[in-house]
N, C-alpha and C. Protein backbone atom coordinates (compact mmCIF):
# COMPACT_ATOMS: atom_id res chain seq x y z
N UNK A 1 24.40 -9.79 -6.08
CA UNK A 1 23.44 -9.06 -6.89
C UNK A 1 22.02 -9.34 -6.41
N UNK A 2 21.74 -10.99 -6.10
CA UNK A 2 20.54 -10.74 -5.55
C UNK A 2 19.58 -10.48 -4.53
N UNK A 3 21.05 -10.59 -3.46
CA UNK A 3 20.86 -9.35 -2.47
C UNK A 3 20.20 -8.09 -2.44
N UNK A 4 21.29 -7.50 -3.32
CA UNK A 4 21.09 -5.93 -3.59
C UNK A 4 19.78 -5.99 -3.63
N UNK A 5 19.34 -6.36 -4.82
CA UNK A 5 17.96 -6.44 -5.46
C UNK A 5 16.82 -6.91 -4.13
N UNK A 6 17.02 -7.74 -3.83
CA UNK A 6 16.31 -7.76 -2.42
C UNK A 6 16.32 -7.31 -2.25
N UNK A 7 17.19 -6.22 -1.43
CA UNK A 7 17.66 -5.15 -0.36
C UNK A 7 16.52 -3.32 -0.55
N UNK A 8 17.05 -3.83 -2.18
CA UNK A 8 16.09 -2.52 -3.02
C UNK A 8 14.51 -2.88 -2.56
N UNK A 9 14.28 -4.26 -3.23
CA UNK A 9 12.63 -4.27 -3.37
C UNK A 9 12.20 -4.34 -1.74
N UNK A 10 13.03 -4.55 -0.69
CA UNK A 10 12.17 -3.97 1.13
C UNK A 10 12.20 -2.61 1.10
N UNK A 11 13.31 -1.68 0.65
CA UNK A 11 12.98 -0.27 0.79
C UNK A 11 11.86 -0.20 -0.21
N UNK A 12 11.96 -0.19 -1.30
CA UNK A 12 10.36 -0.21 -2.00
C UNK A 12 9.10 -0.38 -1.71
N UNK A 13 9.46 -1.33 -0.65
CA UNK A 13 7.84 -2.00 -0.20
C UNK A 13 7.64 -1.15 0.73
N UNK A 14 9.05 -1.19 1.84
CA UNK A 14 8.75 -0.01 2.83
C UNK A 14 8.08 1.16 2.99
N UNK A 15 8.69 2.06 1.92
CA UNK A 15 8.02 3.05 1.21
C UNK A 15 6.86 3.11 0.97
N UNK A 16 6.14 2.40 -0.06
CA UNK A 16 5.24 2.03 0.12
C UNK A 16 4.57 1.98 0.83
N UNK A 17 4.59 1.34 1.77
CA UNK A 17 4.01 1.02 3.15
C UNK A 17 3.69 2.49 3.84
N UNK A 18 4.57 3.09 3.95
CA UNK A 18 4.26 4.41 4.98
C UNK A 18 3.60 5.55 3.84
N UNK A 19 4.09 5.18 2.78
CA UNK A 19 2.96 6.34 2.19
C UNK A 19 1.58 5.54 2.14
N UNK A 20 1.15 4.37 2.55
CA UNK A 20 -0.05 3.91 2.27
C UNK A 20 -0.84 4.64 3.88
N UNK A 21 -0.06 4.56 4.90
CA UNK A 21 -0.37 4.54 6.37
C UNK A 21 -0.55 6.43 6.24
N UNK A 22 -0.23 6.83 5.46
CA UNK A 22 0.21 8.52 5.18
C UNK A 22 -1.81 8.81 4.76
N UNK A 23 -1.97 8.36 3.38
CA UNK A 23 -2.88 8.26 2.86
C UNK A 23 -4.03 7.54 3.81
N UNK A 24 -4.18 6.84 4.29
CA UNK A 24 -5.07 6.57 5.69
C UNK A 24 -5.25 7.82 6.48
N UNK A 25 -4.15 8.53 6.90
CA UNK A 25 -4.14 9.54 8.02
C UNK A 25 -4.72 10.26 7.72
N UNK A 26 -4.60 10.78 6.04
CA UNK A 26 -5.02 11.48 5.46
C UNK A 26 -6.80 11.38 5.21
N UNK A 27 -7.20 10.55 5.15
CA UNK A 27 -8.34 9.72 4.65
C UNK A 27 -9.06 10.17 5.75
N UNK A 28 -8.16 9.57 7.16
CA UNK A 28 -9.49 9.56 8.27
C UNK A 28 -9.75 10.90 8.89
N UNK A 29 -8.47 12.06 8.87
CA UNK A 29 -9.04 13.37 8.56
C UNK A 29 -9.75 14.14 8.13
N UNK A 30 -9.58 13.61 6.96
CA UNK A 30 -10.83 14.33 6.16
C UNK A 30 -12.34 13.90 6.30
N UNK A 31 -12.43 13.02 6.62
CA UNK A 31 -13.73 12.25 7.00
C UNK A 31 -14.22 12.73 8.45
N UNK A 32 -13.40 12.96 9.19
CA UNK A 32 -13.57 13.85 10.44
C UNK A 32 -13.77 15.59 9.89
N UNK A 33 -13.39 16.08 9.46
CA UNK A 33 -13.84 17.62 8.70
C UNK A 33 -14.92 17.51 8.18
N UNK A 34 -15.25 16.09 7.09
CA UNK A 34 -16.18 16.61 5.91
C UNK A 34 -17.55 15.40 6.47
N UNK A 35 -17.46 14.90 7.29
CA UNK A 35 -18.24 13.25 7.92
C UNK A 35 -18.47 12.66 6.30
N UNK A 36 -17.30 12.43 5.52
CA UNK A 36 -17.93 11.79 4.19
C UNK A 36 -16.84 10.62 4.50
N UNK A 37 -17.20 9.47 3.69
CA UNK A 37 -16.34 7.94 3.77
C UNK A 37 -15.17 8.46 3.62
N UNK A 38 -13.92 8.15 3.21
CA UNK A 38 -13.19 8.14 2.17
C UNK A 38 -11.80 7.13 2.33
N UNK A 39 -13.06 5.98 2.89
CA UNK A 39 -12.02 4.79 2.82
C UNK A 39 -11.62 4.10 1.90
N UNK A 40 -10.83 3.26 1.81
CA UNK A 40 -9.65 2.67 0.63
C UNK A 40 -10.69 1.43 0.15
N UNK A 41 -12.27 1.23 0.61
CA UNK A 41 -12.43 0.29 -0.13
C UNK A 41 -13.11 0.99 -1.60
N UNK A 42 -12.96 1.69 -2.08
CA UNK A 42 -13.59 1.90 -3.74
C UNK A 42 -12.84 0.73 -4.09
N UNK A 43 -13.65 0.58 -5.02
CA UNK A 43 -13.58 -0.92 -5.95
C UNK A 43 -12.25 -0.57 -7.14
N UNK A 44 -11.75 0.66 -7.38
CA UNK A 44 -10.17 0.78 -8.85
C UNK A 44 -9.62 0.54 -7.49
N UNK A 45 -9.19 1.09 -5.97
CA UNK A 45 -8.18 1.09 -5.29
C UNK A 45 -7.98 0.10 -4.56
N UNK A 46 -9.14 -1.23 -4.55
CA UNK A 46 -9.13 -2.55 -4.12
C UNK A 46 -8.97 -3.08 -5.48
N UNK A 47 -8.53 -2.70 -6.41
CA UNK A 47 -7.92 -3.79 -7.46
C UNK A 47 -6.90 -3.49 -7.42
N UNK A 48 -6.13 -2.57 -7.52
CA UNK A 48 -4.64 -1.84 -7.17
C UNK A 48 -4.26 -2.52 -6.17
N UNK A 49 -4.48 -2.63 -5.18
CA UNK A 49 -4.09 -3.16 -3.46
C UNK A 49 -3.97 -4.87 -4.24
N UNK A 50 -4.92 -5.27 -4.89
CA UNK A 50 -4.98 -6.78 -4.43
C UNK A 50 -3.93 -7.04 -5.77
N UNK A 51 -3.47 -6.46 -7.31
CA UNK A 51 -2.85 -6.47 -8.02
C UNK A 51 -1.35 -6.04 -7.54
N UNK A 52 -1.03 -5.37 -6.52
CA UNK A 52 0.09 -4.91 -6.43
C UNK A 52 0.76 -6.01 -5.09
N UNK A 53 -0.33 -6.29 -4.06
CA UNK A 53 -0.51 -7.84 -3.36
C UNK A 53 0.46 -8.94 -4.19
N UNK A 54 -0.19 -9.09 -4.92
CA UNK A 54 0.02 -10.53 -6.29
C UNK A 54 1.34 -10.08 -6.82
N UNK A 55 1.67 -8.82 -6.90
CA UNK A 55 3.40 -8.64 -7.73
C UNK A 55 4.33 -9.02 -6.87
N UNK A 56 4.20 -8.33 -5.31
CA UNK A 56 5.04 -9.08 -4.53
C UNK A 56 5.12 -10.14 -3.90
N UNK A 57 3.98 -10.94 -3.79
CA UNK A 57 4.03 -12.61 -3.75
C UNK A 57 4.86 -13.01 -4.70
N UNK A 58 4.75 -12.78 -5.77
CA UNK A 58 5.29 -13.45 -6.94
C UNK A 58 6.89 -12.92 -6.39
N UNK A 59 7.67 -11.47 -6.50
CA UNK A 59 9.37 -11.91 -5.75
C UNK A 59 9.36 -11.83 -4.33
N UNK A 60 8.79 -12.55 -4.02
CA UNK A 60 8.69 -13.35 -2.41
C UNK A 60 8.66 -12.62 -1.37
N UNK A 61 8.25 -11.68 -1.11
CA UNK A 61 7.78 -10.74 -0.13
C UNK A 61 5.93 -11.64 0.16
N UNK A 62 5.73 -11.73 1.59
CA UNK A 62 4.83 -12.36 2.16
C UNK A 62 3.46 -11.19 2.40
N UNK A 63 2.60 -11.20 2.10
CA UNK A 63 2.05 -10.59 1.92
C UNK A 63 0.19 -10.36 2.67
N UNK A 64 -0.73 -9.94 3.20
CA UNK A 64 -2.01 -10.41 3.76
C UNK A 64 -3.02 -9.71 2.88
């Protein structure tokens, strides 16, 4: 069982992961069309990043 559950929370993170790299692509496109920022540091989406950081430290996924 706590395998599985492992097994689940890497595809989760995975996921994660490439829709985050998705949203970048997305980001630095548009900033090339519009020359406006629209990087990931706003201050709600650097509390999100560093809160969602801290959930998976906590079930042991290593994290930067």
């Amino acid at each position: 069982m706590k395998e599985k559950f492992k097994k689940e929370l890497q595809i989760l993170f995975h996921t994660l992961c490439d829709g985050l790299r998705q949203e970048i692509r997305q980001r630095n496109l548009a900033n090339l069309a519009t020359n406006k920022d629209f990087s990931l540091m706003n201050e709600r989406e650097a509390g999100i990043a560093s809160s969602l950081a801290g959930h998976l430290r906590l079930v042991g996924f290593n994290t930067q």
